[in-house]
PDB file of N, CA and C in Angstrom:
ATOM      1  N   UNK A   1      92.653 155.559 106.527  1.00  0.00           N
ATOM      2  CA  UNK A   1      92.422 154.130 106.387  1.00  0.00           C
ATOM      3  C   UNK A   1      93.644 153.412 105.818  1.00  0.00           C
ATOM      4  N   UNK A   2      94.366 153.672 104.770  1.00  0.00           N
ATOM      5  CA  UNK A   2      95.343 153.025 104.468  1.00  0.00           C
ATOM      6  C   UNK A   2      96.740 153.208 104.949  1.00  0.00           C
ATOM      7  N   UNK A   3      96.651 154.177 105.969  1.00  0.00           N
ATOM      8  CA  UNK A   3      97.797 154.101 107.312  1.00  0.00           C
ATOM      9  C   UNK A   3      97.272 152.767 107.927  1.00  0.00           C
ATOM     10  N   UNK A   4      96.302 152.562 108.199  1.00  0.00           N
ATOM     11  CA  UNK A   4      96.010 151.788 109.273  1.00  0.00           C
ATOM     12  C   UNK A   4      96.104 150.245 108.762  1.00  0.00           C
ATOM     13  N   UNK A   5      95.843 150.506 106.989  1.00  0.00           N
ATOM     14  CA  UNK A   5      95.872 148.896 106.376  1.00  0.00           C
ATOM     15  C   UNK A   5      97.499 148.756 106.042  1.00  0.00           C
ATOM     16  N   UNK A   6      98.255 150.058 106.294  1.00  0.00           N
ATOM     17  CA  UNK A   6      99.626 149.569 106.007  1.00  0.00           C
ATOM     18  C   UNK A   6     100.569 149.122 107.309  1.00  0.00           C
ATOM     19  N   UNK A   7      99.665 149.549 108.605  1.00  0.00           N
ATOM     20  CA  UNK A   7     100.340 148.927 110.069  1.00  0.00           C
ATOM     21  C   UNK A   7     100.078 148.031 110.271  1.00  0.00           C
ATOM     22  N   UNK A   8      98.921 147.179 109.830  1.00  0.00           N
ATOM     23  CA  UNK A   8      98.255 146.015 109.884  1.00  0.00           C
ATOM     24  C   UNK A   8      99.113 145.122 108.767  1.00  0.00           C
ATOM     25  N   UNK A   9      99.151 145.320 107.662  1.00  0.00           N
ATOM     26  CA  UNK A   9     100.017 144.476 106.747  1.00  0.00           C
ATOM     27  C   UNK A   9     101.676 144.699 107.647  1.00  0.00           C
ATOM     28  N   UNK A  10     101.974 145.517 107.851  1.00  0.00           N
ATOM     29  CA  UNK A  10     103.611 145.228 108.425  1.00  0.00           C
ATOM     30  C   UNK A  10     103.807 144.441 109.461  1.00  0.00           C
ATOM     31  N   UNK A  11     102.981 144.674 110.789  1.00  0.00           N
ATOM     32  CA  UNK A  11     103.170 143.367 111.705  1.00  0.00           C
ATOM     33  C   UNK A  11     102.243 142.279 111.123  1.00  0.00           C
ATOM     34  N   UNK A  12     101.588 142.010 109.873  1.00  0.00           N
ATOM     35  CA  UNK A  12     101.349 140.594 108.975  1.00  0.00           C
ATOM     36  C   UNK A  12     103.100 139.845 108.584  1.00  0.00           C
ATOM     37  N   UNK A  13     103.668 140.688 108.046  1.00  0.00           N
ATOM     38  CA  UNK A  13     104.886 140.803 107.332  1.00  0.00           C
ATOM     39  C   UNK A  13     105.527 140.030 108.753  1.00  0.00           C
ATOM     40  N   UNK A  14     105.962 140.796 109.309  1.00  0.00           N
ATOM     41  CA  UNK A  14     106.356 140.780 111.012  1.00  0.00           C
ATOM     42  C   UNK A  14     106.401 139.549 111.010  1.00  0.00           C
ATOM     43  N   UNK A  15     104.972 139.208 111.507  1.00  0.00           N
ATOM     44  CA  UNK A  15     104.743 137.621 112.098  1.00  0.00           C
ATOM     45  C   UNK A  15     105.037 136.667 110.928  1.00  0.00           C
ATOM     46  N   UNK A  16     104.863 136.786 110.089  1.00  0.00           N
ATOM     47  CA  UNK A  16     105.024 135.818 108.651  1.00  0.00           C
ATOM     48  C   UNK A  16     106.514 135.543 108.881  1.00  0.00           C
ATOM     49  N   UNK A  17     107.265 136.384 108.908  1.00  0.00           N
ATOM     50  CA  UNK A  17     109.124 136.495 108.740  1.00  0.00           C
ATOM     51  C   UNK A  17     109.665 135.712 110.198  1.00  0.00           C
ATOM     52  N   UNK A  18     109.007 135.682 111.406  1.00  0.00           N
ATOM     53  CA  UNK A  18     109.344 134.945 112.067  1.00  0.00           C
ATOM     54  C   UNK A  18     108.323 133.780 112.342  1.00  0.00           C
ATOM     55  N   UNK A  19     107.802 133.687 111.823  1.00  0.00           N
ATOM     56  CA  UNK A  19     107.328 132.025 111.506  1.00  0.00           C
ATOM     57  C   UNK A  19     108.290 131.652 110.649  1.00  0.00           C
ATOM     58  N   UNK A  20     108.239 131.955 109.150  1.00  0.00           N
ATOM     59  CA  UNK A  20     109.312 131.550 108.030  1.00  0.00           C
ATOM     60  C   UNK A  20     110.929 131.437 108.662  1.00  0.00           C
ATOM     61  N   UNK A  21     111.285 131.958 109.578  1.00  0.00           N
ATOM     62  CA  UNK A  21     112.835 131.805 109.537  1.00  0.00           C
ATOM     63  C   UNK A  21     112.984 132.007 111.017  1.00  0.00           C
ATOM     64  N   UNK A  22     112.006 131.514 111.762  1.00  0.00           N
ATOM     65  CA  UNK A  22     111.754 130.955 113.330  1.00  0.00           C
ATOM     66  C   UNK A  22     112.905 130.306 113.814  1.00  0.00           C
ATOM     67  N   UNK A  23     113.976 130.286 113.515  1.00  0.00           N
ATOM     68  CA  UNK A  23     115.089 129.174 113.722  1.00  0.00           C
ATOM     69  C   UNK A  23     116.372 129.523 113.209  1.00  0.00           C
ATOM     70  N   UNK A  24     116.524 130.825 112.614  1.00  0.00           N
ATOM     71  CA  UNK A  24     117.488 131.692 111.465  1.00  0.00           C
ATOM     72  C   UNK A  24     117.550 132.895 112.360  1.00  0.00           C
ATOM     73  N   UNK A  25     118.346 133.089 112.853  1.00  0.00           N
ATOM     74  CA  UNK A  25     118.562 134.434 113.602  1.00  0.00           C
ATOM     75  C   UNK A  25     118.711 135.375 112.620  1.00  0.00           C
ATOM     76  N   UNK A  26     119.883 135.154 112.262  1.00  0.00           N
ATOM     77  CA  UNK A  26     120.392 136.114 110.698  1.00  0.00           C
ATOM     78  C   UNK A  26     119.608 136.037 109.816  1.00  0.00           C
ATOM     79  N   UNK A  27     118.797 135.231 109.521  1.00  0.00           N
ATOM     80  CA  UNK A  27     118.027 135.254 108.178  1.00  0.00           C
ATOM     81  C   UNK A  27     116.700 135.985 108.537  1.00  0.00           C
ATOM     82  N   UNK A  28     116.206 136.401 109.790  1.00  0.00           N
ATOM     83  CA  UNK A  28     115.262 136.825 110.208  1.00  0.00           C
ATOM     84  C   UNK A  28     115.581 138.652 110.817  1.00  0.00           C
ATOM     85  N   UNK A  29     116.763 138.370 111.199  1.00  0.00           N
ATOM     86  CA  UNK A  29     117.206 139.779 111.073  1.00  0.00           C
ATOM     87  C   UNK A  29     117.338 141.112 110.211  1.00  0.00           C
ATOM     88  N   UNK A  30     117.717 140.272 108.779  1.00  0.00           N
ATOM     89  CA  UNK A  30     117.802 140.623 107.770  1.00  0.00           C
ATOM     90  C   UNK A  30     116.384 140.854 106.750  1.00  0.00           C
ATOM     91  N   UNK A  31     115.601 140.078 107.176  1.00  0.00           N
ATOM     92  CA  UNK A  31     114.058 140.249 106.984  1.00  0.00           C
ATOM     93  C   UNK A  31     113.435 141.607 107.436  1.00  0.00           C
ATOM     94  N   UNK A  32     113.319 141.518 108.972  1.00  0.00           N
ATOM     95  CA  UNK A  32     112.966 142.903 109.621  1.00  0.00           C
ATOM     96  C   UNK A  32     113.408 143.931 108.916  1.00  0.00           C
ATOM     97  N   UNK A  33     115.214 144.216 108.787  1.00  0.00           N
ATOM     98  CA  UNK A  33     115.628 145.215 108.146  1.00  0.00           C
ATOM     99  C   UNK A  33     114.944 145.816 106.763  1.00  0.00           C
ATOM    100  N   UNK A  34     114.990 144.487 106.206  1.00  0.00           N
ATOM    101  CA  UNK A  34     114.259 145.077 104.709  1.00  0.00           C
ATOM    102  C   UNK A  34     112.934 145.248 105.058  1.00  0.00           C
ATOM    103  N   UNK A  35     112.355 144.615 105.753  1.00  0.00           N
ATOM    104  CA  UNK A  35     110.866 145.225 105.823  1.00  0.00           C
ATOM    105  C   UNK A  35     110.879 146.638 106.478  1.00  0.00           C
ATOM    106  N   UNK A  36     111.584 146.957 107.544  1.00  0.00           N
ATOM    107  CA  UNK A  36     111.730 147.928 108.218  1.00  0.00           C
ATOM    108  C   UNK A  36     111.808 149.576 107.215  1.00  0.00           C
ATOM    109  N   UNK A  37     112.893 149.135 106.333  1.00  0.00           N
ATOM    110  CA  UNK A  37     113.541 149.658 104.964  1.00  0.00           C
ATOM    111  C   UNK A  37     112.433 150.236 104.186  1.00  0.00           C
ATOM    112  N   UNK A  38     111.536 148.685 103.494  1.00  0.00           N
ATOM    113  CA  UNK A  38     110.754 149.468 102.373  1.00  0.00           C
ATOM    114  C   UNK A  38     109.446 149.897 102.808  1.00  0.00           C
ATOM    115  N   UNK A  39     108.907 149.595 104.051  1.00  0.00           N
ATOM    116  CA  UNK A  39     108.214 150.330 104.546  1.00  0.00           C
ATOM    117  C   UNK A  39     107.899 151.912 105.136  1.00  0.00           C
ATOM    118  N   UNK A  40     109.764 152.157 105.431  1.00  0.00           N
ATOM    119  CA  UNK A  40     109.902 153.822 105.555  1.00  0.00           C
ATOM    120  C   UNK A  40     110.266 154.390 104.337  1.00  0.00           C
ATOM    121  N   UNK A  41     110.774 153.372 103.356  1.00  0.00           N
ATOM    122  CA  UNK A  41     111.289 154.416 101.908  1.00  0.00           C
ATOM    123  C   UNK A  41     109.945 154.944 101.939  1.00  0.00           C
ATOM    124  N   UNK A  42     108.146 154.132 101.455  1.00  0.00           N
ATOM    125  CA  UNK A  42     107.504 154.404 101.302  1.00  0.00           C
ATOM    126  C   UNK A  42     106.267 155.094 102.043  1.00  0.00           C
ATOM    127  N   UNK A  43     106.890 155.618 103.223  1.00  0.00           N
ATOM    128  CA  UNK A  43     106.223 156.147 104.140  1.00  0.00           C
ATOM    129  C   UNK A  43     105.501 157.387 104.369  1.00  0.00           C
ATOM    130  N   UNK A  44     106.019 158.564 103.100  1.00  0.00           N
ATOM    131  CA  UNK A  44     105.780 159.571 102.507  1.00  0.00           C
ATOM    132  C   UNK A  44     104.648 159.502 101.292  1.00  0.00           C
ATOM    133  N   UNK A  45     104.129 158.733 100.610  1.00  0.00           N
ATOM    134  CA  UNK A  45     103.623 158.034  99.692  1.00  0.00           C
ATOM    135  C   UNK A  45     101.942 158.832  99.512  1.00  0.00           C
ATOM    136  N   UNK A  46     101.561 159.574  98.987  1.00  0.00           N
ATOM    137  CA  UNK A  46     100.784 160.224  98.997  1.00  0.00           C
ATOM    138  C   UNK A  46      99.393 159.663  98.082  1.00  0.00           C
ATOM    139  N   UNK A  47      99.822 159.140  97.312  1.00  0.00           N
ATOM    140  CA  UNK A  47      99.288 158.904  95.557  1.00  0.00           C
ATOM    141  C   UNK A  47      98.334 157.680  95.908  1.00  0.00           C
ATOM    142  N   UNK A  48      96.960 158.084  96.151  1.00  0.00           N
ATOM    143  CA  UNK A  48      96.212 156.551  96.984  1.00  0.00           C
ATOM    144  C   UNK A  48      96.318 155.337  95.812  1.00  0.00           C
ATOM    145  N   UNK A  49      96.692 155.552  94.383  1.00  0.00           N
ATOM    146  CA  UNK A  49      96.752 154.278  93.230  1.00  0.00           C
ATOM    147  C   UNK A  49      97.829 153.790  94.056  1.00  0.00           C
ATOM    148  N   UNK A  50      99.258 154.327  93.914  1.00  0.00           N
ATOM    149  CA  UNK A  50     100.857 153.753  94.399  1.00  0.00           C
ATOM    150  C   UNK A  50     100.626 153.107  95.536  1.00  0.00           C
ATOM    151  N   UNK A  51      99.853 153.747  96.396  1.00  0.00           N
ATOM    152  CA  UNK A  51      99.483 152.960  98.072  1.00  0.00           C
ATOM    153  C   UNK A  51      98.547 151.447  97.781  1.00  0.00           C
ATOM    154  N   UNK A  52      98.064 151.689  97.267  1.00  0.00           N
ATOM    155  CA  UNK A  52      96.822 150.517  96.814  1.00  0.00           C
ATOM    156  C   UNK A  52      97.917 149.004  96.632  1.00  0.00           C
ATOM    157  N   UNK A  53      98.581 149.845  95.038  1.00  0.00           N
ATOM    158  CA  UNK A  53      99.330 148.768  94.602  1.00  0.00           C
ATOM    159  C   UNK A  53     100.693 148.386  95.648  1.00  0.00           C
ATOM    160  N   UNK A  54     101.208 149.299  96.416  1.00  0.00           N
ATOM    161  CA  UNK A  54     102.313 148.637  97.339  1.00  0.00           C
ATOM    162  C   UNK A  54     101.389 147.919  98.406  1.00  0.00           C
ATOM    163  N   UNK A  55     100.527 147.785  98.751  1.00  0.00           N
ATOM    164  CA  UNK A  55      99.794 147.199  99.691  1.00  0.00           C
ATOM    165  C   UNK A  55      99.865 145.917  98.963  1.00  0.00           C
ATOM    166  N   UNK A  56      99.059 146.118  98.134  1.00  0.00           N
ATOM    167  CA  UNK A  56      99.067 144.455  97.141  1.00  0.00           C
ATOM    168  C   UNK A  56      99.791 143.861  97.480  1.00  0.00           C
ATOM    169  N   UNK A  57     101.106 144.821  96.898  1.00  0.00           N
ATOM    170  CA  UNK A  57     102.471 144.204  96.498  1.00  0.00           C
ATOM    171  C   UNK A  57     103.086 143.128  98.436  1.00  0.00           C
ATOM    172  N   UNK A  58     102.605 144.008  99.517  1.00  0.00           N
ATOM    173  CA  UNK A  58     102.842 143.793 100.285  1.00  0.00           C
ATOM    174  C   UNK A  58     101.974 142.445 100.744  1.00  0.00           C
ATOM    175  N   UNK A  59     101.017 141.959 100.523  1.00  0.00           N
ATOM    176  CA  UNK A  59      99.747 140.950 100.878  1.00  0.00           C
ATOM    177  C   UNK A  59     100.898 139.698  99.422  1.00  0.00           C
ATOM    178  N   UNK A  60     101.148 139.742  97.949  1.00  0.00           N
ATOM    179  CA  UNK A  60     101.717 138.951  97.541  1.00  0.00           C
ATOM    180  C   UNK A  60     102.861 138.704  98.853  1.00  0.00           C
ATOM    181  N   UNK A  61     103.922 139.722  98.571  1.00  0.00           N
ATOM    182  CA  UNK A  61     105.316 139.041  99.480  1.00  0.00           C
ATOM    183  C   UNK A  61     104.535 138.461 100.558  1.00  0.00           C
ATOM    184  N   UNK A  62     103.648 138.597 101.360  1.00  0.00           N
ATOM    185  CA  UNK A  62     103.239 137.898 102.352  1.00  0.00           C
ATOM    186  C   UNK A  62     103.339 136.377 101.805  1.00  0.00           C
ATOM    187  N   UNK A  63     101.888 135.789 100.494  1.00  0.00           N
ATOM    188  CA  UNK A  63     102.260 134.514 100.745  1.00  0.00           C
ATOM    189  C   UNK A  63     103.030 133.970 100.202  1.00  0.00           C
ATOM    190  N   UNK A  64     104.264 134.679  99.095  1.00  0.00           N
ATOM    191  CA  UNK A  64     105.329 133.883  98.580  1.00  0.00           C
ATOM    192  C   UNK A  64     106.402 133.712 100.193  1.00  0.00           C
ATOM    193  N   UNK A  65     106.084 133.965 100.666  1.00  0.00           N
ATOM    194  CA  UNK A  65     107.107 133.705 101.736  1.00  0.00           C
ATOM    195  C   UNK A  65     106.241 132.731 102.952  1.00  0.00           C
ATOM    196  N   UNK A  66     105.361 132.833 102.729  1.00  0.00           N
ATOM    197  CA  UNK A  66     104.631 131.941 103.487  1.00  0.00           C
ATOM    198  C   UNK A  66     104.343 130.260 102.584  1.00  0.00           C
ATOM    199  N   UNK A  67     104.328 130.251 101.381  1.00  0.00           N
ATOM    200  CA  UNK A  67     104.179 129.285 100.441  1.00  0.00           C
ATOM    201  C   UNK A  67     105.198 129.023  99.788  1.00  0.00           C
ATOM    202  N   UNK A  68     105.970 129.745  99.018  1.00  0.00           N
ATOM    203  CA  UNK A  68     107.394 128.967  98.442  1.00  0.00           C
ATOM    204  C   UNK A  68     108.700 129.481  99.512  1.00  0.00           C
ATOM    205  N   UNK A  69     108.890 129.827 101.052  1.00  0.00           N
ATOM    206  CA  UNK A  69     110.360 130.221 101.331  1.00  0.00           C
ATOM    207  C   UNK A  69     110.255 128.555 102.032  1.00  0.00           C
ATOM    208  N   UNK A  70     110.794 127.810 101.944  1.00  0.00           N
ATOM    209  CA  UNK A  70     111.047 126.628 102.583  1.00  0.00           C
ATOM    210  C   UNK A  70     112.428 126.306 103.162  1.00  0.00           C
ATOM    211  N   UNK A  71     112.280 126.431 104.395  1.00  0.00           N
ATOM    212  CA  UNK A  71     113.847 126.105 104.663  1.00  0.00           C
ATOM    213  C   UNK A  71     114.214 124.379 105.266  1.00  0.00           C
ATOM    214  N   UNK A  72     115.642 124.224 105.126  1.00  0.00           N
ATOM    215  CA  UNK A  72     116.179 123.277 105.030  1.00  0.00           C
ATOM    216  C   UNK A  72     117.161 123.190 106.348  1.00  0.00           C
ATOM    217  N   UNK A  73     117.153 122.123 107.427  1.00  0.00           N
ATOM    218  CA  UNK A  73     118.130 122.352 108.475  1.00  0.00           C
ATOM    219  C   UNK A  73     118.814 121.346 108.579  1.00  0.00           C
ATOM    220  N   UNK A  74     120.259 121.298 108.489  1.00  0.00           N
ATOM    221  CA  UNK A  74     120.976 119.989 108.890  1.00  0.00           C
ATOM    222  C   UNK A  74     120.715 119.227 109.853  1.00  0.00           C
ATOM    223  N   UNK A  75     120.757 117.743 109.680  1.00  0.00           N
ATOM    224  CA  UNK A  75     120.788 116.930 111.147  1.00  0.00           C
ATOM    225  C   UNK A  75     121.871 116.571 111.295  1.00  0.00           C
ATOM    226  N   UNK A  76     121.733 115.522 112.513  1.00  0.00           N
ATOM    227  CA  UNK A  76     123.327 115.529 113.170  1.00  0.00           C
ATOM    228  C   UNK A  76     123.776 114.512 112.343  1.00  0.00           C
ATOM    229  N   UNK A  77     122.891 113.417 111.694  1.00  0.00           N
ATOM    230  CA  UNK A  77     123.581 112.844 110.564  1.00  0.00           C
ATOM    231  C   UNK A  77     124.106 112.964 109.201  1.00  0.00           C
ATOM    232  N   UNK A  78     123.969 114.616 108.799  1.00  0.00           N
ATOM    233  CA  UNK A  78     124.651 115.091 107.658  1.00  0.00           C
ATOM    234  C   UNK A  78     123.333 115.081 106.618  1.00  0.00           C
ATOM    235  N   UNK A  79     122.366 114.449 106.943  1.00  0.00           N
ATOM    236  CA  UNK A  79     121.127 115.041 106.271  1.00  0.00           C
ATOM    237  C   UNK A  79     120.635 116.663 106.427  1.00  0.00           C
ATOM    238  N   UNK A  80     119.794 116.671 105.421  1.00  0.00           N
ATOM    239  CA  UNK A  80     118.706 117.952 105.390  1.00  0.00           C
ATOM    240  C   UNK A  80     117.397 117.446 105.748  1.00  0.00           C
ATOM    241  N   UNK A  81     116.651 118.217 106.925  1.00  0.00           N
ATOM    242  CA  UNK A  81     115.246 118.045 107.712  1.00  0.00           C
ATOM    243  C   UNK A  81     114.559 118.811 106.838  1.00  0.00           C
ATOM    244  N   UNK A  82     113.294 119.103 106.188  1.00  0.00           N
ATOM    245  CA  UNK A  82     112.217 120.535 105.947  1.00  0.00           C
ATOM    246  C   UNK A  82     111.905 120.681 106.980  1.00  0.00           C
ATOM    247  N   UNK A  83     111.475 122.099 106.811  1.00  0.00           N
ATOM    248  CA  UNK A  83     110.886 122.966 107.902  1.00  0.00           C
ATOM    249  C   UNK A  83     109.484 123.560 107.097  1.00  0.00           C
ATOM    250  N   UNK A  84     108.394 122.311 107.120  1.00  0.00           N
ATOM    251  CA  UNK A  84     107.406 122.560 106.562  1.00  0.00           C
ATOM    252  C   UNK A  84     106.048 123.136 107.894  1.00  0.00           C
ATOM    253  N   UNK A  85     105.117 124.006 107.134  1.00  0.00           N
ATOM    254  CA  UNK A  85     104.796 124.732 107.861  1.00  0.00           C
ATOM    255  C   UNK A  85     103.013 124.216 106.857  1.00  0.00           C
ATOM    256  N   UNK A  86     101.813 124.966 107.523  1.00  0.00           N
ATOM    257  CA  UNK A  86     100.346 124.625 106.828  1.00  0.00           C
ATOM    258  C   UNK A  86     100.204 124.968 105.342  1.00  0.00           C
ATOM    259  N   UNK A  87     100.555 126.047 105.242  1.00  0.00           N
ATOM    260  CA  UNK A  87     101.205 126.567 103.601  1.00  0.00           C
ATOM    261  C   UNK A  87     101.625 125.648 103.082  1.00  0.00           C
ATOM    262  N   UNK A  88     102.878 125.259 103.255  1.00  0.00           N
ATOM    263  CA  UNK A  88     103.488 124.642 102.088  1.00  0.00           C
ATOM    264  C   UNK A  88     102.427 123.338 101.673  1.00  0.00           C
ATOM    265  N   UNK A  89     101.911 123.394 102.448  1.00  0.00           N
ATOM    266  CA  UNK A  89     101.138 121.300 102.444  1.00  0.00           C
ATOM    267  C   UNK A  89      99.669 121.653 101.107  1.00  0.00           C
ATOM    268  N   UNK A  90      99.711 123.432 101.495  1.00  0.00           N
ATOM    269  CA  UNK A  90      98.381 123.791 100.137  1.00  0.00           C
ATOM    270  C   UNK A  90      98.772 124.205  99.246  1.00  0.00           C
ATOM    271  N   UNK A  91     100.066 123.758  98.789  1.00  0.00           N
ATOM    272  CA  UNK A  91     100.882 124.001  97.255  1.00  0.00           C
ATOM    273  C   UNK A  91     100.757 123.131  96.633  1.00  0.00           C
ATOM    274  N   UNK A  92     100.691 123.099  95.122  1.00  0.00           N
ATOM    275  CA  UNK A  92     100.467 121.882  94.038  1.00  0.00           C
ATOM    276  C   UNK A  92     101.311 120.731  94.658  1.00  0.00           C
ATOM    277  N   UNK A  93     102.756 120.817  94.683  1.00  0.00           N
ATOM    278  CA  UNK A  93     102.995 119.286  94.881  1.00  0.00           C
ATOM    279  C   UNK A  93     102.752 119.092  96.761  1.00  0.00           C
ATOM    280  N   UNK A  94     102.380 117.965  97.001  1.00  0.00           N
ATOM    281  CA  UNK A  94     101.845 117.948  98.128  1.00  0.00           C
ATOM    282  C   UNK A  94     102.543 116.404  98.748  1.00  0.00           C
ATOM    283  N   UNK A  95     103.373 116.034  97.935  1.00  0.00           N
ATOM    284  CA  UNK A  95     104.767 114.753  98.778  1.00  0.00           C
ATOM    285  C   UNK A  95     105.672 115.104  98.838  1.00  0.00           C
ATOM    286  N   UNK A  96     106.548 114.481  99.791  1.00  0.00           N
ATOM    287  CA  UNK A  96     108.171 114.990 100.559  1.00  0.00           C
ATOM    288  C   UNK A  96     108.797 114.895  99.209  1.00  0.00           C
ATOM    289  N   UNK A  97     108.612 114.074  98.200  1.00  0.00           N
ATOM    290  CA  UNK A  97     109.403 113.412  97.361  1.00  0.00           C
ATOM    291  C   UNK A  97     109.534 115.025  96.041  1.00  0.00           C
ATOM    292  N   UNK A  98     108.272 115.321  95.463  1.00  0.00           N
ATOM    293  CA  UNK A  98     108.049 116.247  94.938  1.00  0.00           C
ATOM    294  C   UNK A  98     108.674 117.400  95.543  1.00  0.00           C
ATOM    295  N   UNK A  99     108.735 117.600  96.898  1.00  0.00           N
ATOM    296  CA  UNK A  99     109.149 119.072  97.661  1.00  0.00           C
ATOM    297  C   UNK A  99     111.053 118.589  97.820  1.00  0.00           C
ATOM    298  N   UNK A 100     111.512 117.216  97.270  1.00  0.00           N
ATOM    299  CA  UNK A 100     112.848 117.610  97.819  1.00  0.00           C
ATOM    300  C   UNK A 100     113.154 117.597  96.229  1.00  0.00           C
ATOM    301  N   UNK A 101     112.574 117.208  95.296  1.00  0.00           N
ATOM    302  CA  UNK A 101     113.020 117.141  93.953  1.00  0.00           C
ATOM    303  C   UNK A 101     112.854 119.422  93.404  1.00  0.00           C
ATOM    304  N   UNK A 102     112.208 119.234  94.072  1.00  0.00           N
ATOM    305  CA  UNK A 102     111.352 120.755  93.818  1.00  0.00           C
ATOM    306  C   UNK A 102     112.849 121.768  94.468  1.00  0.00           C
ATOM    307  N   UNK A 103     113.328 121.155  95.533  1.00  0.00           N
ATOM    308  CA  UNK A 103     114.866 122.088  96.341  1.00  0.00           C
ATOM    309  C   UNK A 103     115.791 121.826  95.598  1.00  0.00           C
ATOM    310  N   UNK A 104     115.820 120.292  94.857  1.00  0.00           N
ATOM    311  CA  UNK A 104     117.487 120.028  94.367  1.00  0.00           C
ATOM    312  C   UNK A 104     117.369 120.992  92.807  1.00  0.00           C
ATOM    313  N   UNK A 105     116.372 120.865  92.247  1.00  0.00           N
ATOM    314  CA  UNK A 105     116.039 122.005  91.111  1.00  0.00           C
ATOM    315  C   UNK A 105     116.807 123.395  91.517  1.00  0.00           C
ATOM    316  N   UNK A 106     116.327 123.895  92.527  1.00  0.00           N
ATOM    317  CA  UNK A 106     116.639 125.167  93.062  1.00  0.00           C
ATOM    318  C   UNK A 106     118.162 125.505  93.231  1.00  0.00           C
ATOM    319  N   UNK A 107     118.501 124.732  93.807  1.00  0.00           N
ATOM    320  CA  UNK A 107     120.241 124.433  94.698  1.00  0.00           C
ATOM    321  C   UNK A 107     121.126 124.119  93.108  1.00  0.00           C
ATOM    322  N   UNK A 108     120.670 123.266  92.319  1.00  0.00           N
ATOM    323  CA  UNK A 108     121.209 123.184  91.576  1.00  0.00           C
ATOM    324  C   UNK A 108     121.393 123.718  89.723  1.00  0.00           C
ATOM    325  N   UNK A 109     120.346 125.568  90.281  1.00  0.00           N
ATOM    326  CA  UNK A 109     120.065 126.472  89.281  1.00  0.00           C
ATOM    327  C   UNK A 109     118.773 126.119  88.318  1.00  0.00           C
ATOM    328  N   UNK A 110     118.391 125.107  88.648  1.00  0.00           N
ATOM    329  CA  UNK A 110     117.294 124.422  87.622  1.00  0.00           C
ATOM    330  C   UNK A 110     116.044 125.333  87.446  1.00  0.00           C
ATOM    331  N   UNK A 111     116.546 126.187  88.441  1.00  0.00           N
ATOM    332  CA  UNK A 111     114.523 126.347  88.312  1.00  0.00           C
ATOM    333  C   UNK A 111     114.702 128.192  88.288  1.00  0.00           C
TER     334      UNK A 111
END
């Protein structure tokens, strides 16, 4: 059973990473890899507690990357667009204004 809940969480992972960075070749490449990665480090994993909790661990990274990875794309006028997705809109702050004050925090070490 928890082979089967850990093939099921990886193409979760999967589809999550190219929704999140749908538009990021490299940044989505680099996703796969690491998922690819800590899914075979732990592929030997015998200990059904350790399996339990990397599963967890695997269902969190799901929605921090589905709820706080927000990306940002230049326009042709030298602005930044969001690339907001149903997630982000069911996070506490819920205006553009809050979500760009919430990036310049970030960009500029604040947070």
């Amino acid at each position: 059973m928890t082979t089967r809940n850990a093939s099921v969480l990886y193409r979760k992972l999967q589809r999550t990473a190219k929704l999140v960075f749908q538009d990021d070749k490299r940044a989505l490449s680099a996703a796969k890899v690491r998922l690819r990665n800590e899914f075979h480090k732990y592929s030997g994993e015998k200990d059904i507690h350790k399996i339990r909790d990397l599963l967890k661990l695997g269902e969190e990274v799901n929605e921090v990357l589905l709820k706080d990875v927000l990306q940002f794309r230049p326009t042709a006028s030298g602005n930044l667009r969001a690339n907001f997705n149903r997630q982000h809109l069911m996070r506490k702050f819920l205006s553009m204004e809050e979500a760009m004050e919430h990036h310049k925090e970030i960009c500029d070490g604040n947070h």
